[in-house]
PDB file of N, CA and C in Angstrom:
ATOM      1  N   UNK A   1      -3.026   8.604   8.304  1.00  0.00           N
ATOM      2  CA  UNK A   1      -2.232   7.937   7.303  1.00  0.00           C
ATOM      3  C   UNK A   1      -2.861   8.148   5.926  1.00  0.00           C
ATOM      4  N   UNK A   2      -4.199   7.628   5.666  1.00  0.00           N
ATOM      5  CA  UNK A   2      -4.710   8.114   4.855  1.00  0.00           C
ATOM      6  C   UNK A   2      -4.372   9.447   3.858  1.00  0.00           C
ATOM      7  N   UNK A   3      -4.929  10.759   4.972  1.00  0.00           N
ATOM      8  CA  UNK A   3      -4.921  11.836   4.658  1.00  0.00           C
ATOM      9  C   UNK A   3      -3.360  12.006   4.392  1.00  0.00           C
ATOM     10  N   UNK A   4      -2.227  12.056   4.951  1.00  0.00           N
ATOM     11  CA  UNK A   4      -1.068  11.920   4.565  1.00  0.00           C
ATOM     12  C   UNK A   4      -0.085  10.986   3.010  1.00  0.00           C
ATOM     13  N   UNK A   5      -1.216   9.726   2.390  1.00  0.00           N
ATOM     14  CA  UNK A   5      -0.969   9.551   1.154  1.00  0.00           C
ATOM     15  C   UNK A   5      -1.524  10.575   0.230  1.00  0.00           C
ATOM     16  N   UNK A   6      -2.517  11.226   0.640  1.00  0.00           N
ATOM     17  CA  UNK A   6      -3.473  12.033  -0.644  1.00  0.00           C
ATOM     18  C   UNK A   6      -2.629  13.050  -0.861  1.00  0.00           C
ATOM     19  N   UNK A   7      -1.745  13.742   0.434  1.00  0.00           N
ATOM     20  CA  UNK A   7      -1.373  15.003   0.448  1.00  0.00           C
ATOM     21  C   UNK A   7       0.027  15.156  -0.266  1.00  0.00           C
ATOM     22  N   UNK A   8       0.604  13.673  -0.459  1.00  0.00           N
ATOM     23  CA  UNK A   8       1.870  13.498  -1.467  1.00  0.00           C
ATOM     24  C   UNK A   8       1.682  12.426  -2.344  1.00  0.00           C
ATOM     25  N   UNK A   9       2.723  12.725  -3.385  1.00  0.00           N
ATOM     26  CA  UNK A   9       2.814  11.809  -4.151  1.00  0.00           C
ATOM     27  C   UNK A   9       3.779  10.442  -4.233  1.00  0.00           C
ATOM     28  N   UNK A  10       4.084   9.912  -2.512  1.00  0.00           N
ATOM     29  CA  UNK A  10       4.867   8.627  -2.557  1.00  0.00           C
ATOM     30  C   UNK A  10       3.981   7.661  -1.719  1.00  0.00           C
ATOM     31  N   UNK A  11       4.390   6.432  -1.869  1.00  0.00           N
ATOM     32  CA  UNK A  11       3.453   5.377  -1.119  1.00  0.00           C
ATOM     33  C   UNK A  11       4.556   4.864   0.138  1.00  0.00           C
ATOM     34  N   UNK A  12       5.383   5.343   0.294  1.00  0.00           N
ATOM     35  CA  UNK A  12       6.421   4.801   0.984  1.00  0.00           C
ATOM     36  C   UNK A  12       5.850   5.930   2.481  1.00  0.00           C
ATOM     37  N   UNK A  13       5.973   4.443   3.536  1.00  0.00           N
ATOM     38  CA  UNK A  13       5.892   5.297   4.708  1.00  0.00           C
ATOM     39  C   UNK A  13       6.800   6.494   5.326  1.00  0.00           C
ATOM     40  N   UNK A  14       7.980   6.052   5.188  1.00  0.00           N
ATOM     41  CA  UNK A  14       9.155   6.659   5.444  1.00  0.00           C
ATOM     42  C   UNK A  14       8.867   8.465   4.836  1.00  0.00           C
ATOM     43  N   UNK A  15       8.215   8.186   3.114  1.00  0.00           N
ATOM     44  CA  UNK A  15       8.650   9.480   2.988  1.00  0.00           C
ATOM     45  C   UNK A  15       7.517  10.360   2.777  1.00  0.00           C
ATOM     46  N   UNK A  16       6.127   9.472   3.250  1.00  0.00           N
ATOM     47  CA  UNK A  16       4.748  10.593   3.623  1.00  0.00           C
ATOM     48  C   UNK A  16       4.591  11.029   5.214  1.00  0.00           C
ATOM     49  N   UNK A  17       5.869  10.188   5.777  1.00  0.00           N
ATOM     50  CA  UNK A  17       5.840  10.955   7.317  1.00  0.00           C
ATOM     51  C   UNK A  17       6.335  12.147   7.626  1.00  0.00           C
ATOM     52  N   UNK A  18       5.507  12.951   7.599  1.00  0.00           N
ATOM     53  CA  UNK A  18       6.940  14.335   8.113  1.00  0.00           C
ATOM     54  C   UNK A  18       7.730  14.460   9.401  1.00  0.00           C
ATOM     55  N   UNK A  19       7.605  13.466  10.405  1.00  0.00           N
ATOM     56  CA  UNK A  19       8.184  12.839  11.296  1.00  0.00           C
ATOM     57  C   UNK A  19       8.326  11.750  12.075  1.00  0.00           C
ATOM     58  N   UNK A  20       9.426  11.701  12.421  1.00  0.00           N
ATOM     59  CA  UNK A  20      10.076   9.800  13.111  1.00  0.00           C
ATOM     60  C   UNK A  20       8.885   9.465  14.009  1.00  0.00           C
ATOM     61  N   UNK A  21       8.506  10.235  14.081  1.00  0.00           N
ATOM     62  CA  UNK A  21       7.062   9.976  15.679  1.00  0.00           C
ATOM     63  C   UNK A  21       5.663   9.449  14.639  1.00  0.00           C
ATOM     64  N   UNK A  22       5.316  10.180  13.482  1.00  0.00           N
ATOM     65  CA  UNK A  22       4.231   9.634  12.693  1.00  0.00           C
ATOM     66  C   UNK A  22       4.597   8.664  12.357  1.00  0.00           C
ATOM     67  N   UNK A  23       5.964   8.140  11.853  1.00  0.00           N
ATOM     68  CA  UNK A  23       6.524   7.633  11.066  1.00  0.00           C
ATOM     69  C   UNK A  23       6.372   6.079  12.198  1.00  0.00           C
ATOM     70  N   UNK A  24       6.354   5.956  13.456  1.00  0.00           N
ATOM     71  CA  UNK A  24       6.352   5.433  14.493  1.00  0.00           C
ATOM     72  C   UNK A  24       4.611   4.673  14.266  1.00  0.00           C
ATOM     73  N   UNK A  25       4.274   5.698  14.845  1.00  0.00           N
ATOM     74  CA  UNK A  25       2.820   5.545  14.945  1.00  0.00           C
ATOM     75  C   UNK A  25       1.938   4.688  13.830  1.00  0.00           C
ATOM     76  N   UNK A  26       2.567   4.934  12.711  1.00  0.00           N
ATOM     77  CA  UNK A  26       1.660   4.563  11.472  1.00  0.00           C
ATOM     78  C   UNK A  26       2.205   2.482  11.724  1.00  0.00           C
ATOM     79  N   UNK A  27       3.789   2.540  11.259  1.00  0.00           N
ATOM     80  CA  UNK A  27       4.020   1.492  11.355  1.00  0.00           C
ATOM     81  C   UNK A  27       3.282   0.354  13.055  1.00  0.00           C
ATOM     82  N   UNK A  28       3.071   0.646  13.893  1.00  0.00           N
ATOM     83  CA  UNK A  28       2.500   0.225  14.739  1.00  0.00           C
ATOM     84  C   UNK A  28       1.231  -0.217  14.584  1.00  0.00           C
ATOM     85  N   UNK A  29       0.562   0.900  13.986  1.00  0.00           N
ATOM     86  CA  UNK A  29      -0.968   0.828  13.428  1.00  0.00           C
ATOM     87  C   UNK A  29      -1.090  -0.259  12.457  1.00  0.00           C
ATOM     88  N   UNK A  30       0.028  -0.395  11.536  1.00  0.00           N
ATOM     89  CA  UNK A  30      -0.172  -1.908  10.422  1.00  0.00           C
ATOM     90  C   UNK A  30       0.390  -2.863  11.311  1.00  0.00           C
ATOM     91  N   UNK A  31       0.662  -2.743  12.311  1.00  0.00           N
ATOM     92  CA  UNK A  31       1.628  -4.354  12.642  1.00  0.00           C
ATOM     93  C   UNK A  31       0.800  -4.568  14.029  1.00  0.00           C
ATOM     94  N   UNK A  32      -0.262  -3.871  14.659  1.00  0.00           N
ATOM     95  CA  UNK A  32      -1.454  -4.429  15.344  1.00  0.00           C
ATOM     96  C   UNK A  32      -1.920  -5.128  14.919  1.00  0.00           C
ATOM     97  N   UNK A  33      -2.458  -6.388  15.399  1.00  0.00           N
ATOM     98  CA  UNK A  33      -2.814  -7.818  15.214  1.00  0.00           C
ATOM     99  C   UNK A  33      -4.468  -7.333  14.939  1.00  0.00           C
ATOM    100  N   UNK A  34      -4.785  -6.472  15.242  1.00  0.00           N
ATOM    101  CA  UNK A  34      -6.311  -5.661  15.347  1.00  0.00           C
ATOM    102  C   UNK A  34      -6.718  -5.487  14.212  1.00  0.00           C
ATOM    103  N   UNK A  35      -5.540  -5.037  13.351  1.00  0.00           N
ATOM    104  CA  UNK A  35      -6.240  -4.528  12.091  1.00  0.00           C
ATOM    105  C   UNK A  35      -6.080  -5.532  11.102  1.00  0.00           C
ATOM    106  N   UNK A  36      -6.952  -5.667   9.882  1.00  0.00           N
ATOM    107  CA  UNK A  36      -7.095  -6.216   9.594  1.00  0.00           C
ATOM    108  C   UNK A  36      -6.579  -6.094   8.207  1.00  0.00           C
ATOM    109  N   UNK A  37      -6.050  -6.026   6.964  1.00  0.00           N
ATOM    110  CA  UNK A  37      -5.849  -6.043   5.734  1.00  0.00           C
ATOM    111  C   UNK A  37      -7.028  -5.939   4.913  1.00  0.00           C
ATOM    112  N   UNK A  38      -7.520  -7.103   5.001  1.00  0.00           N
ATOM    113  CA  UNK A  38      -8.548  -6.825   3.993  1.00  0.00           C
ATOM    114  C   UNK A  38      -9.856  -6.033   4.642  1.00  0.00           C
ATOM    115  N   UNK A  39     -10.215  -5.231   5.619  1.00  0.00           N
ATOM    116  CA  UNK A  39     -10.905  -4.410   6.239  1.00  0.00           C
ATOM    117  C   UNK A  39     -10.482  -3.520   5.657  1.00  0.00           C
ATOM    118  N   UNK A  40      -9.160  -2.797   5.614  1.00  0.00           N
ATOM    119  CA  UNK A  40      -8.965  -2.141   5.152  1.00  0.00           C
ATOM    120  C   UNK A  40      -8.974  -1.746   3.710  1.00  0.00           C
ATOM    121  N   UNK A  41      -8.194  -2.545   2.689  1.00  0.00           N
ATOM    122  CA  UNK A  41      -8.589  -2.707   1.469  1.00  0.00           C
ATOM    123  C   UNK A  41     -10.091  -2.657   0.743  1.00  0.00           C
ATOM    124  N   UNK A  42     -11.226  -3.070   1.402  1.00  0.00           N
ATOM    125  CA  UNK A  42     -12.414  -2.483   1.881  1.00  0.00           C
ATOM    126  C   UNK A  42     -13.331  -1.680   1.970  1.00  0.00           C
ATOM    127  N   UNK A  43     -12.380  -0.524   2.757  1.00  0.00           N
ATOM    128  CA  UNK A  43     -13.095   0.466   2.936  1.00  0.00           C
ATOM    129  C   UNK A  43     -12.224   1.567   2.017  1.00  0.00           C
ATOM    130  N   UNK A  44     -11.474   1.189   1.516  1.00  0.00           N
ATOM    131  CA  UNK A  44     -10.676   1.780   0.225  1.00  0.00           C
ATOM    132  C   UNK A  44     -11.198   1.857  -0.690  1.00  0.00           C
ATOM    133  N   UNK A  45     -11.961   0.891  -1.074  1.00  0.00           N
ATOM    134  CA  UNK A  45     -12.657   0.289  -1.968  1.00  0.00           C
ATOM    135  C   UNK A  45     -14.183   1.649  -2.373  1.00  0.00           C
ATOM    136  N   UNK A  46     -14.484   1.059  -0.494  1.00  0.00           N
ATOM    137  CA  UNK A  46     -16.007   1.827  -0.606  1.00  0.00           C
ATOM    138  C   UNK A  46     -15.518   3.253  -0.490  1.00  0.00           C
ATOM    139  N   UNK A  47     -14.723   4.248  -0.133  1.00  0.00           N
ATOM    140  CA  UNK A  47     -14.265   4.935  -0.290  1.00  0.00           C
ATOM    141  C   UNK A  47     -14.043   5.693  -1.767  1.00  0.00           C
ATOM    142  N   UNK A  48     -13.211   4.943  -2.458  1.00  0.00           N
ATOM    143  CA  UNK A  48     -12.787   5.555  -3.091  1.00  0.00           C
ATOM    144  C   UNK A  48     -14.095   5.249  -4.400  1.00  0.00           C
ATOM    145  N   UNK A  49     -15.089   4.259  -4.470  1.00  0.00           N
ATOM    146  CA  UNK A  49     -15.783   4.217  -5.682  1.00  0.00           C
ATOM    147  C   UNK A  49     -17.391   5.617  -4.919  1.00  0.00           C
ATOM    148  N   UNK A  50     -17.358   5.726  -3.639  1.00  0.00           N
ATOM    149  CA  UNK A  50     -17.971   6.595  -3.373  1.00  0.00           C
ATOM    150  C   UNK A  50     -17.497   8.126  -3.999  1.00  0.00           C
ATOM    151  N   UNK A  51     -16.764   8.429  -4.288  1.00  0.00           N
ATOM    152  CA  UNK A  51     -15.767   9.487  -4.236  1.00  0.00           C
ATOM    153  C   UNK A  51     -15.601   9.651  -6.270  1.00  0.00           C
ATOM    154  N   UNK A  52     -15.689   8.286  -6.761  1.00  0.00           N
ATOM    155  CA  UNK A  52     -15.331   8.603  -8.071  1.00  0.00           C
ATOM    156  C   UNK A  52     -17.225   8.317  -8.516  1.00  0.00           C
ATOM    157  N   UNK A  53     -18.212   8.256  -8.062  1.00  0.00           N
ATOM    158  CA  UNK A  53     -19.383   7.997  -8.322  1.00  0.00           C
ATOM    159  C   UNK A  53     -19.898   9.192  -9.080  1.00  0.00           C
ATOM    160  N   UNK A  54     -19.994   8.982 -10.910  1.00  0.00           N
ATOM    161  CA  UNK A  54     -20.989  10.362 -11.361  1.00  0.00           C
ATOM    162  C   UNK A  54     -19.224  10.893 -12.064  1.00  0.00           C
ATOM    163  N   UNK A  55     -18.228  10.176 -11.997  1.00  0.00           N
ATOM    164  CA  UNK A  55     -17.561  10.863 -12.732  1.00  0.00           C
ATOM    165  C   UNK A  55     -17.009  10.079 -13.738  1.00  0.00           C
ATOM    166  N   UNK A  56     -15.598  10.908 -14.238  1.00  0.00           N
ATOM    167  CA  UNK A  56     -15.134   9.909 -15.815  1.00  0.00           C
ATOM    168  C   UNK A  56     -13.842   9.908 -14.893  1.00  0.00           C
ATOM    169  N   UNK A  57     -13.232   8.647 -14.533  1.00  0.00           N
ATOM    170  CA  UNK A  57     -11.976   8.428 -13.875  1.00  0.00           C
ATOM    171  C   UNK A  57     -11.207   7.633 -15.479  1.00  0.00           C
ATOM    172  N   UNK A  58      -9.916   8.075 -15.596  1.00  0.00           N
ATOM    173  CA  UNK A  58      -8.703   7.932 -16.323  1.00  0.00           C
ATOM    174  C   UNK A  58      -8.087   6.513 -15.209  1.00  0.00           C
ATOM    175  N   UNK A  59      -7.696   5.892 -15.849  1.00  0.00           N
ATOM    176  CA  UNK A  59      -6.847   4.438 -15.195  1.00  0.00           C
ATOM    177  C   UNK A  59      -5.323   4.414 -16.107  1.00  0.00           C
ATOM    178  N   UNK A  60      -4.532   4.696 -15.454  1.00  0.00           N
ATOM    179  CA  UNK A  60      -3.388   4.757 -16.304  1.00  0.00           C
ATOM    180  C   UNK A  60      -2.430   3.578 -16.055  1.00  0.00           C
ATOM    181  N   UNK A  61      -2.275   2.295 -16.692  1.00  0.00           N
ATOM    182  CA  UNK A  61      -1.502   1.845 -16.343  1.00  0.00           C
ATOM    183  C   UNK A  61       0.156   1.264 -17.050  1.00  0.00           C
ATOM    184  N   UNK A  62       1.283   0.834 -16.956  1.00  0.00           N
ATOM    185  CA  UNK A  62       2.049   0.541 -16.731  1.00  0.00           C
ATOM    186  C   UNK A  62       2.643  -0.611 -16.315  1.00  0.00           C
ATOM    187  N   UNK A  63       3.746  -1.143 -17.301  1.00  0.00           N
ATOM    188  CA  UNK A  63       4.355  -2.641 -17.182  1.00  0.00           C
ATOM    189  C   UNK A  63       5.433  -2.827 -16.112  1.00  0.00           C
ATOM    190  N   UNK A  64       5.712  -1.695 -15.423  1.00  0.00           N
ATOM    191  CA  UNK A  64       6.474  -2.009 -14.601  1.00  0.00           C
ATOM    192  C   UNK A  64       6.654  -3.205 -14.031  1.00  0.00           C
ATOM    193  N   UNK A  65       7.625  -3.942 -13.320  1.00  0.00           N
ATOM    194  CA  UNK A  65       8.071  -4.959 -12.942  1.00  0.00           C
ATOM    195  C   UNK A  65       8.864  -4.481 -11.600  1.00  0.00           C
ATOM    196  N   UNK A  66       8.782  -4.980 -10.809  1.00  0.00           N
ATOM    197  CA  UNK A  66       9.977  -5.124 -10.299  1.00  0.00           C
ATOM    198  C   UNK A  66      10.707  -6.449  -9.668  1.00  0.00           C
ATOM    199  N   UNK A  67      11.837  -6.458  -9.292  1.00  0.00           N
ATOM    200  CA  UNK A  67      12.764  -7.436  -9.217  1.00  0.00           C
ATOM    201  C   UNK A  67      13.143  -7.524  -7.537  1.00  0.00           C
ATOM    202  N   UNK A  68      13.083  -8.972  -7.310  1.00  0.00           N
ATOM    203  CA  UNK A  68      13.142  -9.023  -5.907  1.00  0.00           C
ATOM    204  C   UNK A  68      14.342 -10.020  -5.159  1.00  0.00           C
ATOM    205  N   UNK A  69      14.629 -10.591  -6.931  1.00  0.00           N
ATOM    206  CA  UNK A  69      15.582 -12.205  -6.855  1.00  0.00           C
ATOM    207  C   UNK A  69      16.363 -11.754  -5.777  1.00  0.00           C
ATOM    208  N   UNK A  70      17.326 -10.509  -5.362  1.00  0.00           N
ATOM    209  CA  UNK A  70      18.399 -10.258  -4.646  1.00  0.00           C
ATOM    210  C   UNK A  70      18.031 -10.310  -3.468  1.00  0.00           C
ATOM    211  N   UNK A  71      16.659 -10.088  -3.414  1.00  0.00           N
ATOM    212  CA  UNK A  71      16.263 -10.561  -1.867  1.00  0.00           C
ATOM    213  C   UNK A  71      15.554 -11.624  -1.434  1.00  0.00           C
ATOM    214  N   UNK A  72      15.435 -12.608  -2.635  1.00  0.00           N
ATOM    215  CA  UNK A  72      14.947 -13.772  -2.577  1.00  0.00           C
ATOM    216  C   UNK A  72      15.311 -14.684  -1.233  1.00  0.00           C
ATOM    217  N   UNK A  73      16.181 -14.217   0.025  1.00  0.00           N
ATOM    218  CA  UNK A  73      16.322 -14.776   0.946  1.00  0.00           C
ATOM    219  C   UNK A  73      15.297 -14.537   2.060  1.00  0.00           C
ATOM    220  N   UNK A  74      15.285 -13.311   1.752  1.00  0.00           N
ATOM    221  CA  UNK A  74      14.401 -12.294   3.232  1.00  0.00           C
ATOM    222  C   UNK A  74      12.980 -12.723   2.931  1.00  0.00           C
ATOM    223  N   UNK A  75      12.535 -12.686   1.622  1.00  0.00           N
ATOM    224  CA  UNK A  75      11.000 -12.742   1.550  1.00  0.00           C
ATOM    225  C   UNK A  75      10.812 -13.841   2.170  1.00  0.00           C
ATOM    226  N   UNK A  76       9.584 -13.435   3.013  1.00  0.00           N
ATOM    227  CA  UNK A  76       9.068 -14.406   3.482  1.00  0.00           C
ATOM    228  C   UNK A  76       7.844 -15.135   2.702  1.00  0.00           C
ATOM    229  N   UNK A  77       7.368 -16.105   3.116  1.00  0.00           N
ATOM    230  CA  UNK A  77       6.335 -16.962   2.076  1.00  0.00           C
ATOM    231  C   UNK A  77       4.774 -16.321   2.500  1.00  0.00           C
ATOM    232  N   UNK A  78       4.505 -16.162   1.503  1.00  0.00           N
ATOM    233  CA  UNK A  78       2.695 -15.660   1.333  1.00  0.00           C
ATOM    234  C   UNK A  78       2.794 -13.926   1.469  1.00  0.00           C
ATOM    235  N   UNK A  79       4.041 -13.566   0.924  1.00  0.00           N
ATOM    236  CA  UNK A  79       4.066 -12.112   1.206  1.00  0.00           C
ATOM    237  C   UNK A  79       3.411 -11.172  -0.081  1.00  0.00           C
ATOM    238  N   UNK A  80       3.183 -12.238  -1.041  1.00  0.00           N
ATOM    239  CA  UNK A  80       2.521 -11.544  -2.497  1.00  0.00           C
ATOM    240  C   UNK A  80       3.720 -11.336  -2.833  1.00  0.00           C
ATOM    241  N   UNK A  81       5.503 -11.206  -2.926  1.00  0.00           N
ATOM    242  CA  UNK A  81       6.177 -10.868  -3.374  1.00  0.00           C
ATOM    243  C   UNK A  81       6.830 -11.970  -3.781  1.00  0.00           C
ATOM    244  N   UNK A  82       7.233 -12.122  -5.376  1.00  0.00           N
ATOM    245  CA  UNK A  82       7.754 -13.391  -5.556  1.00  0.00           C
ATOM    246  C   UNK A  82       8.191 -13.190  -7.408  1.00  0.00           C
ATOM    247  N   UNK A  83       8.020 -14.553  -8.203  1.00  0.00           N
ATOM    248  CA  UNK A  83       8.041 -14.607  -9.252  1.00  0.00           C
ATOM    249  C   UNK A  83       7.053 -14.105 -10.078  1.00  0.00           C
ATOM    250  N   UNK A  84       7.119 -14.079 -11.155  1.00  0.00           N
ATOM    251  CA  UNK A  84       5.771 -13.428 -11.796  1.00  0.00           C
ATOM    252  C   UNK A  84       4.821 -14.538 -12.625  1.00  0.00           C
ATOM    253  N   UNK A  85       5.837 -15.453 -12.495  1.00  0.00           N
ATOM    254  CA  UNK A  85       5.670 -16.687 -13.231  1.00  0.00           C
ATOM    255  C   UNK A  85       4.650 -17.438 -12.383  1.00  0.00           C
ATOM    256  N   UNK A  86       5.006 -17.461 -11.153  1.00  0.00           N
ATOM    257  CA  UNK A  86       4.252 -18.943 -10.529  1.00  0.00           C
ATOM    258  C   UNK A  86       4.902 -19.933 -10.050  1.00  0.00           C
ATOM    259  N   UNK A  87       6.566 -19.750 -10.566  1.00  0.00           N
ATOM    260  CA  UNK A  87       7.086 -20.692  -9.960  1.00  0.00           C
ATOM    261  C   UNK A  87       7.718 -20.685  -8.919  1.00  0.00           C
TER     262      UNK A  87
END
């Protein structure tokens, strides 16, 4: 999975799978009770500051927003997806 975000430029599972079977596999792999989130986030972490160590990294960021009100039914609670506000 990993190696499959580096090798494109989308974050969406659907469209770094080059097939319904990876595409299978990966989603299974996040929805095992085994793994952990912040383990992962983690070793992302140690990863990736191993990897930028000794260099000049660029941070580019962006106000994007996005909007979720229309699905304000489905979200579920504690999903990080919500208002921006707080309320």
């Amino acid at each position: 999975m990993f190696r499959l975000l580096l090798q494109v430029s989308h974050t969406s599972i659907r469209k770094i799978s080059p097939t319904r079977a990876i595409q299978k596999g990966i989603y299974r792999f996040l929805n095992n009770k085994k793994v952990d989130e912040a383990i992962l986030i983690n070793e992302l972490c140690v990863r990736s500051c191993s990897l930028a160590a000794g260099r000049h990294i660029l941070c580019i960021q962006d106000t994007t927003e996005m909007n979720y009100f229309a699905h304000r039914n489905r979200i579920k609670e504690n999903t990080g997806f919500g208002r921006l506000d707080g309320a």
